[in-house]
N, C-alpha and C. Protein backbone atom coordinates (compact mmCIF):
# COMPACT_ATOMS: atom_id res chain seq x y z
N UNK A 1 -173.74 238.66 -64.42
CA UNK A 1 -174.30 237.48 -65.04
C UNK A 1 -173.44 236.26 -64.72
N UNK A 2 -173.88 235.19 -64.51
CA UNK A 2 -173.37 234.06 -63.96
C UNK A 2 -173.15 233.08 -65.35
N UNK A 3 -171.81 232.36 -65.62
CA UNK A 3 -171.78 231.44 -66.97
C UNK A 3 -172.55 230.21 -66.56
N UNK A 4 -172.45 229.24 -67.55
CA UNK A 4 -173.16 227.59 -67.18
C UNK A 4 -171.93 227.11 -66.27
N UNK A 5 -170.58 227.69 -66.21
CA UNK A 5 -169.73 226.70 -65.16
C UNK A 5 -170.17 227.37 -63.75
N UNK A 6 -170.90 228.64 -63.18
CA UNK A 6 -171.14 229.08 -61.93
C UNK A 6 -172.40 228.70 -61.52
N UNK A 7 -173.46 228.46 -62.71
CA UNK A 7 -174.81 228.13 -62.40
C UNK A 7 -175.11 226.58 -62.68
N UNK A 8 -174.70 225.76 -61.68
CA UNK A 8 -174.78 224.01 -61.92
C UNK A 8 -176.60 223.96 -62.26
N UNK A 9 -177.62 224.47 -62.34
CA UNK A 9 -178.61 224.16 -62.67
C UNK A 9 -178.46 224.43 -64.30
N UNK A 10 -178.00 225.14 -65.10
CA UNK A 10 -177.78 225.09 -66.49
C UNK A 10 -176.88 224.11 -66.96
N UNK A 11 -177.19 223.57 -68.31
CA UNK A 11 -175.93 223.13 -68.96
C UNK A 11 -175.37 222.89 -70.00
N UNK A 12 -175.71 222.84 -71.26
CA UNK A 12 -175.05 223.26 -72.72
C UNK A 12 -177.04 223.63 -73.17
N UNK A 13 -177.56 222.82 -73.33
CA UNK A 13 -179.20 223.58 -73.45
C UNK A 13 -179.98 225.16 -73.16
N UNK A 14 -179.43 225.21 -71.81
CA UNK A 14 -179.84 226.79 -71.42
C UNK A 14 -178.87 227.65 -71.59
N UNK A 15 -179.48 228.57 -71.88
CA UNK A 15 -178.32 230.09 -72.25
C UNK A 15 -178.71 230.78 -71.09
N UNK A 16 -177.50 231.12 -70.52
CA UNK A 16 -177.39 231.81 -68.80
C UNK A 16 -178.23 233.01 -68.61
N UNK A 17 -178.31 233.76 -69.77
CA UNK A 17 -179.64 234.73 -69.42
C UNK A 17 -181.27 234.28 -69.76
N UNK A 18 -180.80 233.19 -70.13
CA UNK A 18 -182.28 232.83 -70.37
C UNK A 18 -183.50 232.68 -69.35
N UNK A 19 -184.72 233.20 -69.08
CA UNK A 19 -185.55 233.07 -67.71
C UNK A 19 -186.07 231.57 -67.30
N UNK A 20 -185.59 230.95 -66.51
CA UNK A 20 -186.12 229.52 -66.66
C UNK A 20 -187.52 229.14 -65.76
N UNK A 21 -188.52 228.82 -65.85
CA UNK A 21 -189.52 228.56 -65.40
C UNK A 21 -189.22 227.28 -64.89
N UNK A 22 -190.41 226.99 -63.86
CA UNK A 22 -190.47 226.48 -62.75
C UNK A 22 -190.44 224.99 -63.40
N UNK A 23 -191.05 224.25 -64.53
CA UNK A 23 -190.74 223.07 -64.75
C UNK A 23 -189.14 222.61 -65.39
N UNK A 24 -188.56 223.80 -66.05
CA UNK A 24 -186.82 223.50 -66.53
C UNK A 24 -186.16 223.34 -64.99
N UNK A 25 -186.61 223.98 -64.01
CA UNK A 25 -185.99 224.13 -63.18
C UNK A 25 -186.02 222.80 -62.17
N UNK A 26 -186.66 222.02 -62.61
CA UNK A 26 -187.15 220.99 -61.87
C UNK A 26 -186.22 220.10 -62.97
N UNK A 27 -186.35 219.61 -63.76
CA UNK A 27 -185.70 219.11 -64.78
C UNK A 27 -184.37 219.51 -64.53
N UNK A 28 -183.74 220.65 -64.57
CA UNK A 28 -182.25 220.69 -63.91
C UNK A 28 -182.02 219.94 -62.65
N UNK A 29 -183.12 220.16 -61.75
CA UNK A 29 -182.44 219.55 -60.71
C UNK A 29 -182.32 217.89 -60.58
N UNK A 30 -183.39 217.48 -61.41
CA UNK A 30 -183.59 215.72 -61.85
C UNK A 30 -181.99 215.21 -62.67
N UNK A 31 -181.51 216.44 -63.55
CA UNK A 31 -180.72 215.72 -63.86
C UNK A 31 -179.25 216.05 -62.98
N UNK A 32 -179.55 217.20 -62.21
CA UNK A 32 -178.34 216.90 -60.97
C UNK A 32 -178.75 215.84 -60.43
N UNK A 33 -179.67 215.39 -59.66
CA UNK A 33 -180.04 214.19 -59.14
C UNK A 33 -179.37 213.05 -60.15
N UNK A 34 -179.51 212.78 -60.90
CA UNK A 34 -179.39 211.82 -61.42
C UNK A 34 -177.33 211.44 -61.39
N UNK A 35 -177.23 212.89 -61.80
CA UNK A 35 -175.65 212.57 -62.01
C UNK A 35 -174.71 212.77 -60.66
N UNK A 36 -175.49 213.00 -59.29
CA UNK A 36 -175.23 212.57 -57.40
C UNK A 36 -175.42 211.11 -57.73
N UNK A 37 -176.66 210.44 -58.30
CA UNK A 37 -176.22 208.56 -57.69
C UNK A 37 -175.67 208.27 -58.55
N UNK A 38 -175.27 208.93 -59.67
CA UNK A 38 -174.24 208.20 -60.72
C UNK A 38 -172.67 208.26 -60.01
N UNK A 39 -172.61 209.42 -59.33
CA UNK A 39 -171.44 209.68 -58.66
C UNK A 39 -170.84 209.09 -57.34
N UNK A 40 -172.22 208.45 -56.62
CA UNK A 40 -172.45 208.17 -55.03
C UNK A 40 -172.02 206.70 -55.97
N UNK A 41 -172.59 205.68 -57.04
CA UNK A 41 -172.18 204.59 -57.54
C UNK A 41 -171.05 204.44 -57.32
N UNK A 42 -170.04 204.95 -58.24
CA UNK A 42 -169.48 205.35 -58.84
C UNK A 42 -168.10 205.03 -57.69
N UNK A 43 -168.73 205.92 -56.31
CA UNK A 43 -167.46 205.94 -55.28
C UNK A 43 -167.38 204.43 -54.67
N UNK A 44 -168.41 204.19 -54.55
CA UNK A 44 -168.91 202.99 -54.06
C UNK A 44 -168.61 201.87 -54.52
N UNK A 45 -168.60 201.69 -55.44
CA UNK A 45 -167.74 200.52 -56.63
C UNK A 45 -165.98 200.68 -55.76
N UNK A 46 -166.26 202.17 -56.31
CA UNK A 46 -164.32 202.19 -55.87
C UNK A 46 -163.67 201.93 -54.33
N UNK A 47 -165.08 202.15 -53.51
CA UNK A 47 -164.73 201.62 -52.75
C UNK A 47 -164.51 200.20 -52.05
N UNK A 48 -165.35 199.41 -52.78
CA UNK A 48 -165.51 198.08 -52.99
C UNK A 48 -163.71 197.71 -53.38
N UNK A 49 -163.61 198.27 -54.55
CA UNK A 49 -162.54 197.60 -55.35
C UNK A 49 -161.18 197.86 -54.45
N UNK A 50 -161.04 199.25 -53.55
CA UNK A 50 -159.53 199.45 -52.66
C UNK A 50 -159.74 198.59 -51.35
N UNK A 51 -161.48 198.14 -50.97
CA UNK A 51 -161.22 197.29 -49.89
C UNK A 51 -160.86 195.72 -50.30
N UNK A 52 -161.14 195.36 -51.27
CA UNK A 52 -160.44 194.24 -51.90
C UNK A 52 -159.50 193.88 -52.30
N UNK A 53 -158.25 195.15 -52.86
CA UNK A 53 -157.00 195.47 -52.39
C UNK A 53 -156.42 195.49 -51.42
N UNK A 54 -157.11 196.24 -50.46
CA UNK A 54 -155.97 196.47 -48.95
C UNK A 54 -156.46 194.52 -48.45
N UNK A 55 -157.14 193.58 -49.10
CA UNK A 55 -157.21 192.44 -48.88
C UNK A 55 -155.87 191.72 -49.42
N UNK A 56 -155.94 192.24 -50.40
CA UNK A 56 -155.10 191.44 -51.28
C UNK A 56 -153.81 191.08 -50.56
N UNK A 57 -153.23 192.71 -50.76
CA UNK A 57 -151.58 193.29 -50.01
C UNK A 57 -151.85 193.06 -48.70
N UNK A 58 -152.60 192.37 -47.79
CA UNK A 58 -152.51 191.87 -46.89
C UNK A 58 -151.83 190.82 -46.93
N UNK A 59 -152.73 190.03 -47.95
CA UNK A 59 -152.30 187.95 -47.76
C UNK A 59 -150.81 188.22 -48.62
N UNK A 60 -150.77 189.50 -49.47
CA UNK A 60 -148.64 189.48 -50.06
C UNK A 60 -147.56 189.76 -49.01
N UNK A 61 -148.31 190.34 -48.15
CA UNK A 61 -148.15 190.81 -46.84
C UNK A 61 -147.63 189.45 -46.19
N UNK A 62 -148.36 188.91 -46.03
CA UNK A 62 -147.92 187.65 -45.44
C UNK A 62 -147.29 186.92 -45.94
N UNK A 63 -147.38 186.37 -47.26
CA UNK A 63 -146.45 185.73 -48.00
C UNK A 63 -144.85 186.52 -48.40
N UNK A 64 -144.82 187.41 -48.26
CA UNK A 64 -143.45 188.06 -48.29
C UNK A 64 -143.11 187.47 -46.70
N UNK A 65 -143.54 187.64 -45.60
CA UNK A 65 -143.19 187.65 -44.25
C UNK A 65 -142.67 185.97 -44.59
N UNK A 66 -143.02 184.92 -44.93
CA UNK A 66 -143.40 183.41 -44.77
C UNK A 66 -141.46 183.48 -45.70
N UNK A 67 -142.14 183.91 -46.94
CA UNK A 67 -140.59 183.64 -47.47
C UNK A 67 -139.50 184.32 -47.02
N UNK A 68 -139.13 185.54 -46.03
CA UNK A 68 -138.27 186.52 -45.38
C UNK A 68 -137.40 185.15 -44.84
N UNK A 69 -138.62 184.65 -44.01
CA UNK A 69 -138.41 183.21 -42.59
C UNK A 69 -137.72 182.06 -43.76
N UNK A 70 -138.38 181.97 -44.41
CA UNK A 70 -137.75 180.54 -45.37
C UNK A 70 -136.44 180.85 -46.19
N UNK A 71 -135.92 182.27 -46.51
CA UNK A 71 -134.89 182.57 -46.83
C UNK A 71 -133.91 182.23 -45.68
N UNK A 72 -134.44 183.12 -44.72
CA UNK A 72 -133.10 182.85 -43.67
C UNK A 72 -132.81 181.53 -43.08
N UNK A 73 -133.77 180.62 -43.12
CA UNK A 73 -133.64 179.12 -42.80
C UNK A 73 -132.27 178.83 -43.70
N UNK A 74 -133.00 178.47 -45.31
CA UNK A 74 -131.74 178.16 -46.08
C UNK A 74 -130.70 178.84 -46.01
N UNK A 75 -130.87 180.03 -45.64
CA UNK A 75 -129.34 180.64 -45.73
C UNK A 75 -128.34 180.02 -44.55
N UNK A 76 -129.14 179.96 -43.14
CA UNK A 76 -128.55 179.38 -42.30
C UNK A 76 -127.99 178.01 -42.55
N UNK A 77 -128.90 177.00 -42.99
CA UNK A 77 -128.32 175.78 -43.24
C UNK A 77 -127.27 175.21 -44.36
N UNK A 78 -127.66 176.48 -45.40
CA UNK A 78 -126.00 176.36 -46.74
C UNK A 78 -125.08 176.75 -45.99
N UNK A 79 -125.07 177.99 -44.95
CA UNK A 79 -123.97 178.66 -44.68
C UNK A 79 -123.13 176.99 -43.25
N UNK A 80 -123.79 176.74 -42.65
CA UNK A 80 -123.70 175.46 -42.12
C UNK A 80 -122.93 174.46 -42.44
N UNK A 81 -123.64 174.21 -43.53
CA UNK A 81 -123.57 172.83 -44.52
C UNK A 81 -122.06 173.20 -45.10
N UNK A 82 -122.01 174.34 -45.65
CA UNK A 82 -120.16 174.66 -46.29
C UNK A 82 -119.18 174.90 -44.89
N UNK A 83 -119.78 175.55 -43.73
CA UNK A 83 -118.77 175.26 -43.23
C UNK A 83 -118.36 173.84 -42.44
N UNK A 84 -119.41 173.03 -42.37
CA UNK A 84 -119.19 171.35 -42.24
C UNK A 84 -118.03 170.90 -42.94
N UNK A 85 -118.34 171.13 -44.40
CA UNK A 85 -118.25 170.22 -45.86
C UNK A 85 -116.20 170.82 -45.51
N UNK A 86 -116.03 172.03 -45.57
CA UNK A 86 -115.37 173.05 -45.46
C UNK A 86 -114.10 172.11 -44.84
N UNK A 87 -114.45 171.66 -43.01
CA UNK A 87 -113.49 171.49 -42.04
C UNK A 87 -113.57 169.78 -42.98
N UNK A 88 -114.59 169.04 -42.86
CA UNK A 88 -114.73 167.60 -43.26
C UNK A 88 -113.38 167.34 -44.45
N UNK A 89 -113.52 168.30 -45.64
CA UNK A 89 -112.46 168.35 -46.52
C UNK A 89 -110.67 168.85 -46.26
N UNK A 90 -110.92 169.68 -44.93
CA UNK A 90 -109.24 169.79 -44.79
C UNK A 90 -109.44 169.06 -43.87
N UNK A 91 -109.80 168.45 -43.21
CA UNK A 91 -109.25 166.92 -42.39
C UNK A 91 -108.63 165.92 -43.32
N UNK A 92 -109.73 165.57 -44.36
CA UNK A 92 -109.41 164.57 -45.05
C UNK A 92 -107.97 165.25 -45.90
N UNK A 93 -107.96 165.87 -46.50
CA UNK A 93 -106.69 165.97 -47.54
C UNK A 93 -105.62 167.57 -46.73
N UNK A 94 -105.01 166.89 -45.49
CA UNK A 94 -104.26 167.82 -45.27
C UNK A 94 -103.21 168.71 -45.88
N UNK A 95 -102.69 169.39 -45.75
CA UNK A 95 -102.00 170.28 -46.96
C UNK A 95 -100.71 170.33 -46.47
């Protein structure tokens, strides 16, 4: 004998030995049908929503890259700028 988790055409309504005639059996399968495009939705949304993500972490994608470049600018030009300031100050006040 097969339970309601081996026989997807039953489901808390039918009792697994019960004989099901040809219109329950149609009715099981309407409401498998029904709960395939609830499920086919369902992926579909989600797939919507991770391709709008891998959008997203694209453009952070880029904006991490933009500031990487704008970090190392300033870093170059402080590191610059002190060693300017650096020699400019032991010229002026020799020791």
């Amino acid at each position: 004998m097969l339970n309601s988790q081996h026989h997807p055409a039953l489901n808390g309504r039918e009792q697994e030995d019960s004989d099901m005639d040809v219109p329950e059996y149609f009715r099981a399968i309407g409401r498998l049908e029904a709960q395939v495009q609830a499920l086919t939705t369902a992926v579909t949304e989600l797939k919507n929503k991770v391709d709008g993500m891998d959008a997203k972490l694209a453009d952070l994608d880029r904006l991490a890259s933009r500031w990487k470049g704008g970090f190392a600018v300033i870093l170059m030009l402080g590191a610059i700028t002190g060693f300017v300031l650096d020699n400019v100050l032991r010229w002026i006040s020799p020791r």
